[in-house]
C-alpha atoms as a PDB file:
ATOM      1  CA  UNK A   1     -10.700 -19.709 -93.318  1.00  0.00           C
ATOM      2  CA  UNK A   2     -10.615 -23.374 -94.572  1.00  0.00           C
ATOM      3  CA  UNK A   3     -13.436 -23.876 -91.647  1.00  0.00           C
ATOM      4  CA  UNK A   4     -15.340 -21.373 -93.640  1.00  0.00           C
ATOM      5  CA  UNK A   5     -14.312 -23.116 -96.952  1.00  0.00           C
ATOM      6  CA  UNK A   6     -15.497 -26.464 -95.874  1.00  0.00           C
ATOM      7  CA  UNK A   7     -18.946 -25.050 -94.995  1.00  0.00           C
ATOM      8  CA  UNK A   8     -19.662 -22.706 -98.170  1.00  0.00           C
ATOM      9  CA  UNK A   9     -18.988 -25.989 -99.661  1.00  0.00           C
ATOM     10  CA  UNK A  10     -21.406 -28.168 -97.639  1.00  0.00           C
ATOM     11  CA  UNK A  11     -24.087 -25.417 -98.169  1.00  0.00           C
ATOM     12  CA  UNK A  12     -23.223 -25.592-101.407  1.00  0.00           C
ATOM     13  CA  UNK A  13     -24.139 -29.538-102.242  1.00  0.00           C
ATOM     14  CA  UNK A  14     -27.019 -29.171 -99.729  1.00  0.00           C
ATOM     15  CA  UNK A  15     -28.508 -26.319-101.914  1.00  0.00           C
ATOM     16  CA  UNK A  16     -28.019 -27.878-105.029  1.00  0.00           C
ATOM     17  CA  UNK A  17     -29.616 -31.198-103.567  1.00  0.00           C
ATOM     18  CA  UNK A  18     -32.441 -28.660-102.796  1.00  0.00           C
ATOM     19  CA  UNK A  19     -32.563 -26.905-106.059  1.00  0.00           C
ATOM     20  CA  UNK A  20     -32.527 -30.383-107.840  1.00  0.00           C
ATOM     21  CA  UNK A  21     -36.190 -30.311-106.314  1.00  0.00           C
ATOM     22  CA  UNK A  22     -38.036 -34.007-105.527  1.00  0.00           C
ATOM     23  CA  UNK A  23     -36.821 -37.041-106.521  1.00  0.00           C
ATOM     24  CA  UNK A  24     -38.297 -39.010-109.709  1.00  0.00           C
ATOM     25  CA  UNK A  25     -39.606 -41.041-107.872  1.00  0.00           C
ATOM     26  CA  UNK A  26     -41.708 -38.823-105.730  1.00  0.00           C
ATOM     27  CA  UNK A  27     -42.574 -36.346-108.836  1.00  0.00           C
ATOM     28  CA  UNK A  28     -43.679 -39.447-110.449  1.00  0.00           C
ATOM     29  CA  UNK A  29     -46.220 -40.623-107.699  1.00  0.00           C
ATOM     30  CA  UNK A  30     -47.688 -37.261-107.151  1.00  0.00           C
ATOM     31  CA  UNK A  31     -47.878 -37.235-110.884  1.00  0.00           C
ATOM     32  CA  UNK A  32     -49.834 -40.847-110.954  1.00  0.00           C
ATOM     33  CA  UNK A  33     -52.069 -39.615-107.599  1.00  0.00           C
ATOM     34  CA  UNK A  34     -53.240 -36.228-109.171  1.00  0.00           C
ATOM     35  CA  UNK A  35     -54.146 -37.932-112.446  1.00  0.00           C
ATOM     36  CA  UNK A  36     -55.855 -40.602-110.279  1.00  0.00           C
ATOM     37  CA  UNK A  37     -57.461 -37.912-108.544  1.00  0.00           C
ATOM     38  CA  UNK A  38     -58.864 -36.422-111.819  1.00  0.00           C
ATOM     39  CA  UNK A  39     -60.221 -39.454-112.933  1.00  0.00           C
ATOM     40  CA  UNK A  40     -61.863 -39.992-109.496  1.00  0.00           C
ATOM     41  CA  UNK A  41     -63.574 -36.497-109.778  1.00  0.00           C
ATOM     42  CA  UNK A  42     -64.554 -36.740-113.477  1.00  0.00           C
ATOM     43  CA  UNK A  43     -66.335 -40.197-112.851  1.00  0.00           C
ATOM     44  CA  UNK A  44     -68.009 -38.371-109.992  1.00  0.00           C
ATOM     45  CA  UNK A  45     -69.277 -35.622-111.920  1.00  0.00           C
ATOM     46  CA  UNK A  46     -70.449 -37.970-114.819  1.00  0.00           C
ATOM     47  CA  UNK A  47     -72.044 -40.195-112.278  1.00  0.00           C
ATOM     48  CA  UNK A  48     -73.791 -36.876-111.024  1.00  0.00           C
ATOM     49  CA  UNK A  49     -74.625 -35.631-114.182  1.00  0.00           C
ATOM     50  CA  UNK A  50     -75.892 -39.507-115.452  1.00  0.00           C
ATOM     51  CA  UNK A  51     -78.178 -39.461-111.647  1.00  0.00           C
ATOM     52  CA  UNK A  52     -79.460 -35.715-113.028  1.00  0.00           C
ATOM     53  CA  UNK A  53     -80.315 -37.420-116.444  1.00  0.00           C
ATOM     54  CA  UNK A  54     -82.314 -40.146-115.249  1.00  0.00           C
ATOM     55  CA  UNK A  55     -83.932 -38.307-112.449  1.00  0.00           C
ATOM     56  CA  UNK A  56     -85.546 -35.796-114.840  1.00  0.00           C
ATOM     57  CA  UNK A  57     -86.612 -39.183-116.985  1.00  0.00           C
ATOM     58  CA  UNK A  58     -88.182 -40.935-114.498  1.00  0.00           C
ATOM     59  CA  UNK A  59     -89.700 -37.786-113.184  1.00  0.00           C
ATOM     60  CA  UNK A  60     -91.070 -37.844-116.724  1.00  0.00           C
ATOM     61  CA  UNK A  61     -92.263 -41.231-116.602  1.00  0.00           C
ATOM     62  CA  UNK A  62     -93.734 -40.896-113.129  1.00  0.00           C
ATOM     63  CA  UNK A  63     -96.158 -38.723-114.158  1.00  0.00           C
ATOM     64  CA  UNK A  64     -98.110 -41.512-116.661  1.00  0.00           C
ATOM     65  CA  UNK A  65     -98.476 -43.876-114.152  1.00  0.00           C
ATOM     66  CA  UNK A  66    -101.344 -44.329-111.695  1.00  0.00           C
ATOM     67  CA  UNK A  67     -99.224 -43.605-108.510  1.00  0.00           C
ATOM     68  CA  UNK A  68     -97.730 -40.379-109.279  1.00  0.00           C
ATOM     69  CA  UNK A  69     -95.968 -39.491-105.752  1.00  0.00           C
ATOM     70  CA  UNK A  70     -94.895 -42.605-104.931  1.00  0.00           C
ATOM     71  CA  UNK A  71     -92.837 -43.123-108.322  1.00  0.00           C
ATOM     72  CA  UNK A  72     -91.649 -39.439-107.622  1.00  0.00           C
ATOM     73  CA  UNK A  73     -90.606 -40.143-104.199  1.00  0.00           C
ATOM     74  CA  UNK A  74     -88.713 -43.440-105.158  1.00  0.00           C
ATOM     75  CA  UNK A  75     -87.181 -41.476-108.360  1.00  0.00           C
ATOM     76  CA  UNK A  76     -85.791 -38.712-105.954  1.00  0.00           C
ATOM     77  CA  UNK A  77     -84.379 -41.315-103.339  1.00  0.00           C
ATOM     78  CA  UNK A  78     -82.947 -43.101-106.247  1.00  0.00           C
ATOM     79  CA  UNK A  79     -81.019 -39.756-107.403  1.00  0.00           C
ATOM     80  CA  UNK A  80     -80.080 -38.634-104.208  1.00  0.00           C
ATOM     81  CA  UNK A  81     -78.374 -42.058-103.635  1.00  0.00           C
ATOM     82  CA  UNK A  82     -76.631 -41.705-107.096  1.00  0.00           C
ATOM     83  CA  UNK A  83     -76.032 -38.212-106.833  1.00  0.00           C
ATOM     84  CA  UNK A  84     -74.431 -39.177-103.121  1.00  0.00           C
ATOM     85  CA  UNK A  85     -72.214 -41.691-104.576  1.00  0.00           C
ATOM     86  CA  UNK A  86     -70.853 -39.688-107.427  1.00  0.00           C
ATOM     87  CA  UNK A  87     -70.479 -36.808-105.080  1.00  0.00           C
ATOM     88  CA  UNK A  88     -68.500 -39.161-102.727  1.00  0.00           C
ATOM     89  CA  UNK A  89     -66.387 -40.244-105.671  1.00  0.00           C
ATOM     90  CA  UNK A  90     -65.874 -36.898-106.456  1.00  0.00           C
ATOM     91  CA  UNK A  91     -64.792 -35.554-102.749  1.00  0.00           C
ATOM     92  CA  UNK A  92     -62.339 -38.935-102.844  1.00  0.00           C
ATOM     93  CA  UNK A  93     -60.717 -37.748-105.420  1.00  0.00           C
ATOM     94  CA  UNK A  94     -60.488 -34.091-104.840  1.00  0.00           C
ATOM     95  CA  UNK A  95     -59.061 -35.265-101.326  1.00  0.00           C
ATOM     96  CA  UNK A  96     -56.538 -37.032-102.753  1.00  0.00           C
ATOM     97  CA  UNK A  97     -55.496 -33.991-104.769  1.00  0.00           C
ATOM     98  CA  UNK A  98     -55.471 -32.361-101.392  1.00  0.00           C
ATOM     99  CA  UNK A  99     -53.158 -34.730-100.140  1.00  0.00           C
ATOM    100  CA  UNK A 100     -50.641 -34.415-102.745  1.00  0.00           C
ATOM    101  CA  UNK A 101     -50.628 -30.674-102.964  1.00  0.00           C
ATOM    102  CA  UNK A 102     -49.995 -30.298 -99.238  1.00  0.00           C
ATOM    103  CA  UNK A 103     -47.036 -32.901 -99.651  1.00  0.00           C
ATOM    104  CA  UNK A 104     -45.742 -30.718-102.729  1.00  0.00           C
ATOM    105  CA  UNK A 105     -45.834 -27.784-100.419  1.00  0.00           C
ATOM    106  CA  UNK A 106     -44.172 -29.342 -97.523  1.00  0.00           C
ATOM    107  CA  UNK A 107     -41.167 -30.879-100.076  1.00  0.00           C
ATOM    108  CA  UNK A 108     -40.904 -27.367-101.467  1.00  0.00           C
ATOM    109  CA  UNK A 109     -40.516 -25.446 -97.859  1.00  0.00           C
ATOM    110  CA  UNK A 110     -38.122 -27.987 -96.682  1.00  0.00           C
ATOM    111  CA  UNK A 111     -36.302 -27.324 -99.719  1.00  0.00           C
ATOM    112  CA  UNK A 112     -36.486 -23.608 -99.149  1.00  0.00           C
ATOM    113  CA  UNK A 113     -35.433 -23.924 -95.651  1.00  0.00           C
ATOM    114  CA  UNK A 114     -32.586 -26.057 -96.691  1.00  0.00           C
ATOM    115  CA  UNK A 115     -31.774 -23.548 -98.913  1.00  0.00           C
ATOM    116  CA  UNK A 116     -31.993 -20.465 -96.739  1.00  0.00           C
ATOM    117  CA  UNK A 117     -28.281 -20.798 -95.245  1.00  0.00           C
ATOM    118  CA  UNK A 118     -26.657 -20.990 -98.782  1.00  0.00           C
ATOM    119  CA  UNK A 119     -28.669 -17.852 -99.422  1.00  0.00           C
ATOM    120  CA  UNK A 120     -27.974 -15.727 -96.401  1.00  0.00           C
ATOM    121  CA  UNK A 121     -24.146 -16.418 -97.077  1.00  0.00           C
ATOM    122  CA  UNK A 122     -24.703 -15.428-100.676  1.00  0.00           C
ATOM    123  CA  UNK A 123     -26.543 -12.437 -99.126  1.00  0.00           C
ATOM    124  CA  UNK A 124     -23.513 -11.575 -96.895  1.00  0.00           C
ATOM    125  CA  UNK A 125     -21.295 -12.355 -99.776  1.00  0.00           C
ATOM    126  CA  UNK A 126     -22.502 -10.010-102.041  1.00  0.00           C
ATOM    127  CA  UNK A 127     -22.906  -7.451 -99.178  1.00  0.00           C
ATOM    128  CA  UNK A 128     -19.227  -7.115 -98.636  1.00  0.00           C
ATOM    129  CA  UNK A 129     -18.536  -7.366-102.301  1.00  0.00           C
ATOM    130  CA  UNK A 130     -20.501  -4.422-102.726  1.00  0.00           C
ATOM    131  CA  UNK A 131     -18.950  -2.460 -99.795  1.00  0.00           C
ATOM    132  CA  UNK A 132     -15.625  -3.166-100.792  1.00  0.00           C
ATOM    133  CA  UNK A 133     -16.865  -1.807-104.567  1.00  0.00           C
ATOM    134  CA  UNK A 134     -18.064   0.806-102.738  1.00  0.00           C
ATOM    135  CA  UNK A 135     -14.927   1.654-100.406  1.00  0.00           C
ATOM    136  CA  UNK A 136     -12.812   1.273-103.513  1.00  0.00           C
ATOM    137  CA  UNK A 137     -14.781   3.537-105.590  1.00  0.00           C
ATOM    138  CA  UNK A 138     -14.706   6.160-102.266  1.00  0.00           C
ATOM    139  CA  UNK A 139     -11.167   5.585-102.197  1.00  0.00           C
ATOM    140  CA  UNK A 140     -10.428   6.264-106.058  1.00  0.00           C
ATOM    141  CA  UNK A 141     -12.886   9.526-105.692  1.00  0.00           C
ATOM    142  CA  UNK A 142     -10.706  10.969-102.672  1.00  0.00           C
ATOM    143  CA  UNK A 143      -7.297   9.890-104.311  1.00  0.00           C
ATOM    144  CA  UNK A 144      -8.633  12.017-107.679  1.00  0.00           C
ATOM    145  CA  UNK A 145      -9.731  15.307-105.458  1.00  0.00           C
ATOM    146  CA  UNK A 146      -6.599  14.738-103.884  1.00  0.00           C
ATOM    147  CA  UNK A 147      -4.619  14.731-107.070  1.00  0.00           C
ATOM    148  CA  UNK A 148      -6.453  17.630-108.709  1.00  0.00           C
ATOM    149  CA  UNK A 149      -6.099  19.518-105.778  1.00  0.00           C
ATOM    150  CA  UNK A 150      -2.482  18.682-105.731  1.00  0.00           C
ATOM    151  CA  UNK A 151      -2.330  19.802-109.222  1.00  0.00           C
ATOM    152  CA  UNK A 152      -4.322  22.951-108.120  1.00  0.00           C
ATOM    153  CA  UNK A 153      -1.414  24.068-106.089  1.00  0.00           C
ATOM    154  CA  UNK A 154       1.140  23.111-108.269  1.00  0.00           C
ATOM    155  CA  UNK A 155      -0.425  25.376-111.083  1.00  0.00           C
ATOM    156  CA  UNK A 156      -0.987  28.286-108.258  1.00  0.00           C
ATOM    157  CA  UNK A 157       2.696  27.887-107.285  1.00  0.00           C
ATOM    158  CA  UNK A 158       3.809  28.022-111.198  1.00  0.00           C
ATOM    159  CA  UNK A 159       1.431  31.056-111.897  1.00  0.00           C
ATOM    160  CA  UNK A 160       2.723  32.508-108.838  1.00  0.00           C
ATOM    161  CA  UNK A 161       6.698  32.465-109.731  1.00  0.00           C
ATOM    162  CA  UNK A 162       5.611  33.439-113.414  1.00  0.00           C
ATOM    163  CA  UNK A 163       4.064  36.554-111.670  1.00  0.00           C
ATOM    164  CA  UNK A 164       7.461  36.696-109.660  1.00  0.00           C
ATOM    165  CA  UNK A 165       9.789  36.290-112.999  1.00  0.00           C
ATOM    166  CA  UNK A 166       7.295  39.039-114.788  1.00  0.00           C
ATOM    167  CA  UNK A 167       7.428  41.480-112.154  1.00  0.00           C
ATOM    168  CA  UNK A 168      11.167  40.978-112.025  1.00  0.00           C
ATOM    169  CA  UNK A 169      12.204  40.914-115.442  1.00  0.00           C
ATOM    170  CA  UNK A 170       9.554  44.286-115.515  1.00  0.00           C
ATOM    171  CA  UNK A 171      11.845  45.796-112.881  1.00  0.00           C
ATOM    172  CA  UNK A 172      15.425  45.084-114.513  1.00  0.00           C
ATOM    173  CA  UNK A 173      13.777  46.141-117.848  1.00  0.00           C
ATOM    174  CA  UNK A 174      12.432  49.997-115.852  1.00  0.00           C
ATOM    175  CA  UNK A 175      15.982  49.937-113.858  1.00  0.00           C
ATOM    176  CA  UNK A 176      17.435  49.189-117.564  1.00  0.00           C
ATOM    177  CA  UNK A 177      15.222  51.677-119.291  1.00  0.00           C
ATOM    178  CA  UNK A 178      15.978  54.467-116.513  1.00  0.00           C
ATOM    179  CA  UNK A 179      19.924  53.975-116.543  1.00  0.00           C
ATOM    180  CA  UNK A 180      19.497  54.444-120.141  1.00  0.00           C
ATOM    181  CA  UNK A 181      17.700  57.909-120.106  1.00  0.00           C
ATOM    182  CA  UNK A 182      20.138  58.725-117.169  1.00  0.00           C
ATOM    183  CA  UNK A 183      22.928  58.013-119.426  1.00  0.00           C
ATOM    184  CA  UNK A 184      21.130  59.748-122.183  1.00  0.00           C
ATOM    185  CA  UNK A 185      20.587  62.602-119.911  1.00  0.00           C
ATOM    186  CA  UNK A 186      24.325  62.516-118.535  1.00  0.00           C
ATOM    187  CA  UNK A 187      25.589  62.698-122.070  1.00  0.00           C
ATOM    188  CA  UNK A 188      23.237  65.509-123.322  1.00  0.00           C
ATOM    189  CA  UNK A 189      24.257  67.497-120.099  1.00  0.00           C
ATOM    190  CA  UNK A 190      28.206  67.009-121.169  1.00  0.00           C
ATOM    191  CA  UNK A 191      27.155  67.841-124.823  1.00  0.00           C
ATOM    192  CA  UNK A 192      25.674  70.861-123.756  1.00  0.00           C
ATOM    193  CA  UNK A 193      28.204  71.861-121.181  1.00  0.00           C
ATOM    194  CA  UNK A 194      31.063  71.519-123.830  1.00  0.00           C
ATOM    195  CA  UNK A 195      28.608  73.646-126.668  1.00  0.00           C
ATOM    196  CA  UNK A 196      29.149  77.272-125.674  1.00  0.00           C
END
């Protein structure tokens, strides 16, 4: 029992440690490297979008000078090498987002996992409670049939000598009622034997 005390206990502190969640510390870094990781893929995207602009300008440009393909040419190399770079800036950061949402994940199943015990004893826990609600409510349902059924009886038994009483107190009254009209009958036969 205190063996089993000791451990709801442990489980106890380590699932609280768990439910606490990451330390400040950690929260705090991942908080730092995703807004890092923003920035990095909002520079890339305006770097993109800036390599778009003055693509489509030069394009515009190329086409008043004398060498038209060769300024075309050197204004697409120049955008794809822009466009690259912003892209790359982009991926960095989007990889560092990456990064921390995989270590978020990890943190949170070890948590879970840490967790699990404290939950499969609270599981068990509430099982039992449960059953014994349920054997005490089974027990409280068969203890009232019982009673009533006890009462059942009792009543039959009382209606049954009330019948008993009736019938008897209905027999003295008919062996009372007879020895009067015998007596009645007795005394009009002497009455009439004495009247000549």
């Amino acid at each position: 029992m205190v063996a089993r005390l000791i451990l709801l206990l442990a489980l106890s502190f380590s699932v609280q440690a768990a439910e606490d969640g990451p330390s400040a510390e950690l929260q705090a870094d991942w908080a730092s490297r995703l807004e890092r990781a923003a920035e990095l893929q909002a520079e890339g995207k305006a770097r993109q979008a800036e390599a778009e602009r003055l693509q489509a300008e030069k394009e515009a440009a190329c086409f008043k000078k004398f060498l038209v393909n060769s300024c075309r040419v050197e204004a697409r190399s120049e955008f794809i090498a822009a466009s690259r770079a912003g892209k790359n800036i982009e991926n960095e950061g989007k990889a560092i987002e990456r990064l921390v949402k995989k270590e978020q994940r990890a943190d949170s199943d070890q948590r879970h996992s840490e967790a699990a015990p404290q939950r499969e004893a609270e599981l068990q826990q509430r099982e039992a409670e449960t059953t014994a609600e349920r054997q005490a409510i089974a027990a409280e349902e068969a203890a009232t049939r019982a009673d009533k059924a006890k009462k059942a009886e009792e009543g039959a038994r009382r209606k049954a000598a009330e019948a008993e009483r009736q019938r008897q107190k209905q027999e003295e009254h008919a062996a009372k009622v007879a020895a009067q009209k015998e007596k009645a009958a007795r005394k009009a036969a002497e009455t009439s034997e004495r009247m000549p």
